[in-house]
Protein backbone atom coordinates (compact mmCIF):
# COMPACT_ATOMS: atom_id res chain seq x y z
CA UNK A 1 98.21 81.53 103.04
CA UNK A 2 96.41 78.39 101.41
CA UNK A 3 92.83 77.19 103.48
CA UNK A 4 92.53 73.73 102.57
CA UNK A 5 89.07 71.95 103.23
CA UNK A 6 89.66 68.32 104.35
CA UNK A 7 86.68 66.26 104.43
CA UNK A 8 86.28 64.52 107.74
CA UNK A 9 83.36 61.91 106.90
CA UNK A 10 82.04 60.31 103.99
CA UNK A 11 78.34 59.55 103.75
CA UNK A 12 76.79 57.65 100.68
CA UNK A 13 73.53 60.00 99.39
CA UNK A 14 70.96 57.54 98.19
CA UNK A 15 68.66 60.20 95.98
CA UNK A 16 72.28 60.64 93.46
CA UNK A 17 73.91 57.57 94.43
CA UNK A 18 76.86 59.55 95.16
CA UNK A 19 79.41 59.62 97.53
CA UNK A 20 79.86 62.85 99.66
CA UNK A 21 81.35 64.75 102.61
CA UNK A 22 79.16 65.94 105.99
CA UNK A 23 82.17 66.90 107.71
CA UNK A 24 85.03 69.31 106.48
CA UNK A 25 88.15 70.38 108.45
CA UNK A 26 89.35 73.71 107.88
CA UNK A 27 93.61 73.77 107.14
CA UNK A 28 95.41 77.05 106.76
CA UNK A 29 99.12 76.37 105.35
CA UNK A 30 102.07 78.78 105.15
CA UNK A 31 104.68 77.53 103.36
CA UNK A 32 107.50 80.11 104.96
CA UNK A 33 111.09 80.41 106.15
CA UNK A 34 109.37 79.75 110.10
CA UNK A 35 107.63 76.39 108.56
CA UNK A 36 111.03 75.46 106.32
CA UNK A 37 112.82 75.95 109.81
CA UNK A 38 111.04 73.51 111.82
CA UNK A 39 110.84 71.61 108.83
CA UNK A 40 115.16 71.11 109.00
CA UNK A 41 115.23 70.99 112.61
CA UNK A 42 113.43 67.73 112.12
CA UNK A 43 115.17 66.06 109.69
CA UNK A 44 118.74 67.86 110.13
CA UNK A 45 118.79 68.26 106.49
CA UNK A 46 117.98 70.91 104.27
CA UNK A 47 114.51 71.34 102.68
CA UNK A 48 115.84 73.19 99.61
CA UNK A 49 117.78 70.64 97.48
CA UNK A 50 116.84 68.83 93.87
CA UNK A 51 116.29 65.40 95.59
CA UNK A 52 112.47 64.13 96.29
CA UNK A 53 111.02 64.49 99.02
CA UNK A 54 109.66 60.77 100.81
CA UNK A 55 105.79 60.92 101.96
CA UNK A 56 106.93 61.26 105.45
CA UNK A 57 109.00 63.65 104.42
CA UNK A 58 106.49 65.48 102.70
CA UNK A 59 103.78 64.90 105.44
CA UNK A 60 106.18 66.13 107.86
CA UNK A 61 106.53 69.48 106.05
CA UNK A 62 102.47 70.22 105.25
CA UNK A 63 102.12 69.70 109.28
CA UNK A 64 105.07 72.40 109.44
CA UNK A 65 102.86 74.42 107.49
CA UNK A 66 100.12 74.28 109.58
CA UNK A 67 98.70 77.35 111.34
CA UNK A 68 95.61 75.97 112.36
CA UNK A 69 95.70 75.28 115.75
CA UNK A 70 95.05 71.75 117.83
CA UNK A 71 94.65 70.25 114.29
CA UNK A 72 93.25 65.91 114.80
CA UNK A 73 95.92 63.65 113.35
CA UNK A 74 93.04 61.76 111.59
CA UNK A 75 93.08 65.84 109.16
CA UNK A 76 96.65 64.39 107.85
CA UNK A 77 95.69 61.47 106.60
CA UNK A 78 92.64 62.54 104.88
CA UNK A 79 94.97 64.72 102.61
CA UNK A 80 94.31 63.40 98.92
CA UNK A 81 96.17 63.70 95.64
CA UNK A 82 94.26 66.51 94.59
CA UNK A 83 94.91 68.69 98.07
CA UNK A 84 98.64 67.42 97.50
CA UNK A 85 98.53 68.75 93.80
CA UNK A 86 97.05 72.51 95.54
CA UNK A 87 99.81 72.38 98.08
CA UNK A 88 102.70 72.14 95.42
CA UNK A 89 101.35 74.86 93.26
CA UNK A 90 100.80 77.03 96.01
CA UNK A 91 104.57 76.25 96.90
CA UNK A 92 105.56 77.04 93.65
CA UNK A 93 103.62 80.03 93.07
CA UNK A 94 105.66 83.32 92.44
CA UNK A 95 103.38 85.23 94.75
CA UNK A 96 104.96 88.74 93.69
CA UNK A 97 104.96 90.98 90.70
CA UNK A 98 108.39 91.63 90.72
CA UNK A 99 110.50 89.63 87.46
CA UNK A 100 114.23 90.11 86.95
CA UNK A 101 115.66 90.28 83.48
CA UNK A 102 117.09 86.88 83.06
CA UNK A 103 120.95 86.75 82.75
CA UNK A 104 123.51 83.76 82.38
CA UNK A 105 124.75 83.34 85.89
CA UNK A 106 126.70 80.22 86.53
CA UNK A 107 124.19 78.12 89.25
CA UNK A 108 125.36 78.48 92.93
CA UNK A 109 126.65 75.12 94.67
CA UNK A 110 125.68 76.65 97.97
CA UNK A 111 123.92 74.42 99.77
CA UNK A 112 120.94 76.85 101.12
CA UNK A 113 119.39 76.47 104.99
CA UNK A 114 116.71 78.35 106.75
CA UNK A 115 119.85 79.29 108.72
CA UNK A 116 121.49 80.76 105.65
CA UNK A 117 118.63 82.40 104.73
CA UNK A 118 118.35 83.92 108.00
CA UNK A 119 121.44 85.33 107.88
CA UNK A 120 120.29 87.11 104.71
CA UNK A 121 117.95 88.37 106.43
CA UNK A 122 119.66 89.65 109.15
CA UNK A 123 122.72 91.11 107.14
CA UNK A 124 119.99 93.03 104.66
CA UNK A 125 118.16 94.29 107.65
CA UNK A 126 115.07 92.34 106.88
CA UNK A 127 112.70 91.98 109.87
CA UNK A 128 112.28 88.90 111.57
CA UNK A 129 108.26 88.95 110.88
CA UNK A 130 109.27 88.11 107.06
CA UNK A 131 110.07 84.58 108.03
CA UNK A 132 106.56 84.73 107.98
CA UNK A 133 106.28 85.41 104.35
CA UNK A 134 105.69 83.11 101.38
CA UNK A 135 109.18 81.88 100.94
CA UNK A 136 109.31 83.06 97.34
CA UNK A 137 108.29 86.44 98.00
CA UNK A 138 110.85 86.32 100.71
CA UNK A 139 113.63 85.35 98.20
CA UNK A 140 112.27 88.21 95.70
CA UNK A 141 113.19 90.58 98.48
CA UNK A 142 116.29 89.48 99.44
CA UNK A 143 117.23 88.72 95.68
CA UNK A 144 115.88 92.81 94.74
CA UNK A 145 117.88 94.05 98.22
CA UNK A 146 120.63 92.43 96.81
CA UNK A 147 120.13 93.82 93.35
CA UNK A 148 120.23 97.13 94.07
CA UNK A 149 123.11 96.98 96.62
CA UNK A 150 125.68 95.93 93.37
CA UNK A 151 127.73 98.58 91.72
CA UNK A 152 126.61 100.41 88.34
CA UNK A 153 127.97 97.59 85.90
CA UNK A 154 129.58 99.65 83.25
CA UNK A 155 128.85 99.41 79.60
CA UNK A 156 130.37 97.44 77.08
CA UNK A 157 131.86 99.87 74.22
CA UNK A 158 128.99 98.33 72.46
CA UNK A 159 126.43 99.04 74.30
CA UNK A 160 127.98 102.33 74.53
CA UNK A 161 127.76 102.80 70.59
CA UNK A 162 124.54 101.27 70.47
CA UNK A 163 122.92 103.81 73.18
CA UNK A 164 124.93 106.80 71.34
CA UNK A 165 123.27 105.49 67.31
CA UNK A 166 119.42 105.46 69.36
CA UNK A 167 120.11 109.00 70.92
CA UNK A 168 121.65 110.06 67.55
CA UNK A 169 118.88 109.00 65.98
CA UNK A 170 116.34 110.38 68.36
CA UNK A 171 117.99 113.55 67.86
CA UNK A 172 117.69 114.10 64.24
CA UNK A 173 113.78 113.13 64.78
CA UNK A 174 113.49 115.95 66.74
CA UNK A 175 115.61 118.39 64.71
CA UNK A 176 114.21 117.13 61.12
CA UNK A 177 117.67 116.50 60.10
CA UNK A 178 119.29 114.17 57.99
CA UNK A 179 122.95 114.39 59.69
């Protein structure tokens, strides 16, 4: 979860001769398969795609976020640059220790919904309080699930005479042998 302060009021503070805040809002954002739902039911479009997002669009989706509740429109619009900037990272953050050993995989052309991602869910037997999750940390699931569901992949021959040279080698190590 992000908390986001959101100045409400600016006062002018004649000792610096500085501009300041009195006032600050309190915004707690999840950006989740729940909030990426609402998000598409909106729009009727999906949320994951390469094209930019318009500053309704994006506006739209930080409100989807939201888990404060009864939240003053007036909040919205006092969203800077710089609370923009934390919202992206915190989007893009990995939020997981988990890495995968990368490997070239042609790019999928799926086009990928909250719907399809619910039925990931649903078919890995994922509970429904996931949708919940960061949505990264909900793909690292679903992409580890899927992971370890795949069959052994067998060894090149290789790989296989690789492997055998190391445990050759280890061998004569441990034996103090030359051959």
């Amino acid at each position: 979860m992000l908390t986001i302060q959101v100045p409400l009021n600016e006062v002018f503070d004649e000792s610096t001769g500085e501009f300041g805040s009195s006032e600050f809002f309190e915004l707690e954002l999840e950006h989740s398969l729940a909030s990426l739902s609402k998000w598409e039911s909106k729009f009727e479009k999906p949320f994951i795609n390469s094209e930019q997002k318009s500053e309704e669009e994006t506006l739209e989706y930080v409100k989807c976020m939201t888990l404060t509740p009864r939240v003053p429109l007036e909040v919205y619009g006092k969203l800077d640059r710089e609370h923009y900037n934390e919202i992206s990272d915190y989007i893009n953050a990995k939020m997981t220790a988990t890495w995968f050993a990368e490997r070239k995989e042609p790019k999928s052309r799926d086009i990928i919904t909250s719907e399809i991602i619910y039925y990931w869910m649903f078919s890995m037997n994922i509970p429904l309080e996931c949708e919940n999750w960061h949505l990264n940390k909900l793909f690292t699931l679903i992409r580890v699930i899927s992971e370890k569901n795949q069959p052994k992949k067998k060894m090149s021959r290789n790989e296989i005479l690789a492997r055998n040279r190391q445990l050759n080698e280890q061998r004569r190590q441990q034996m103090g042998t030359t051959g």
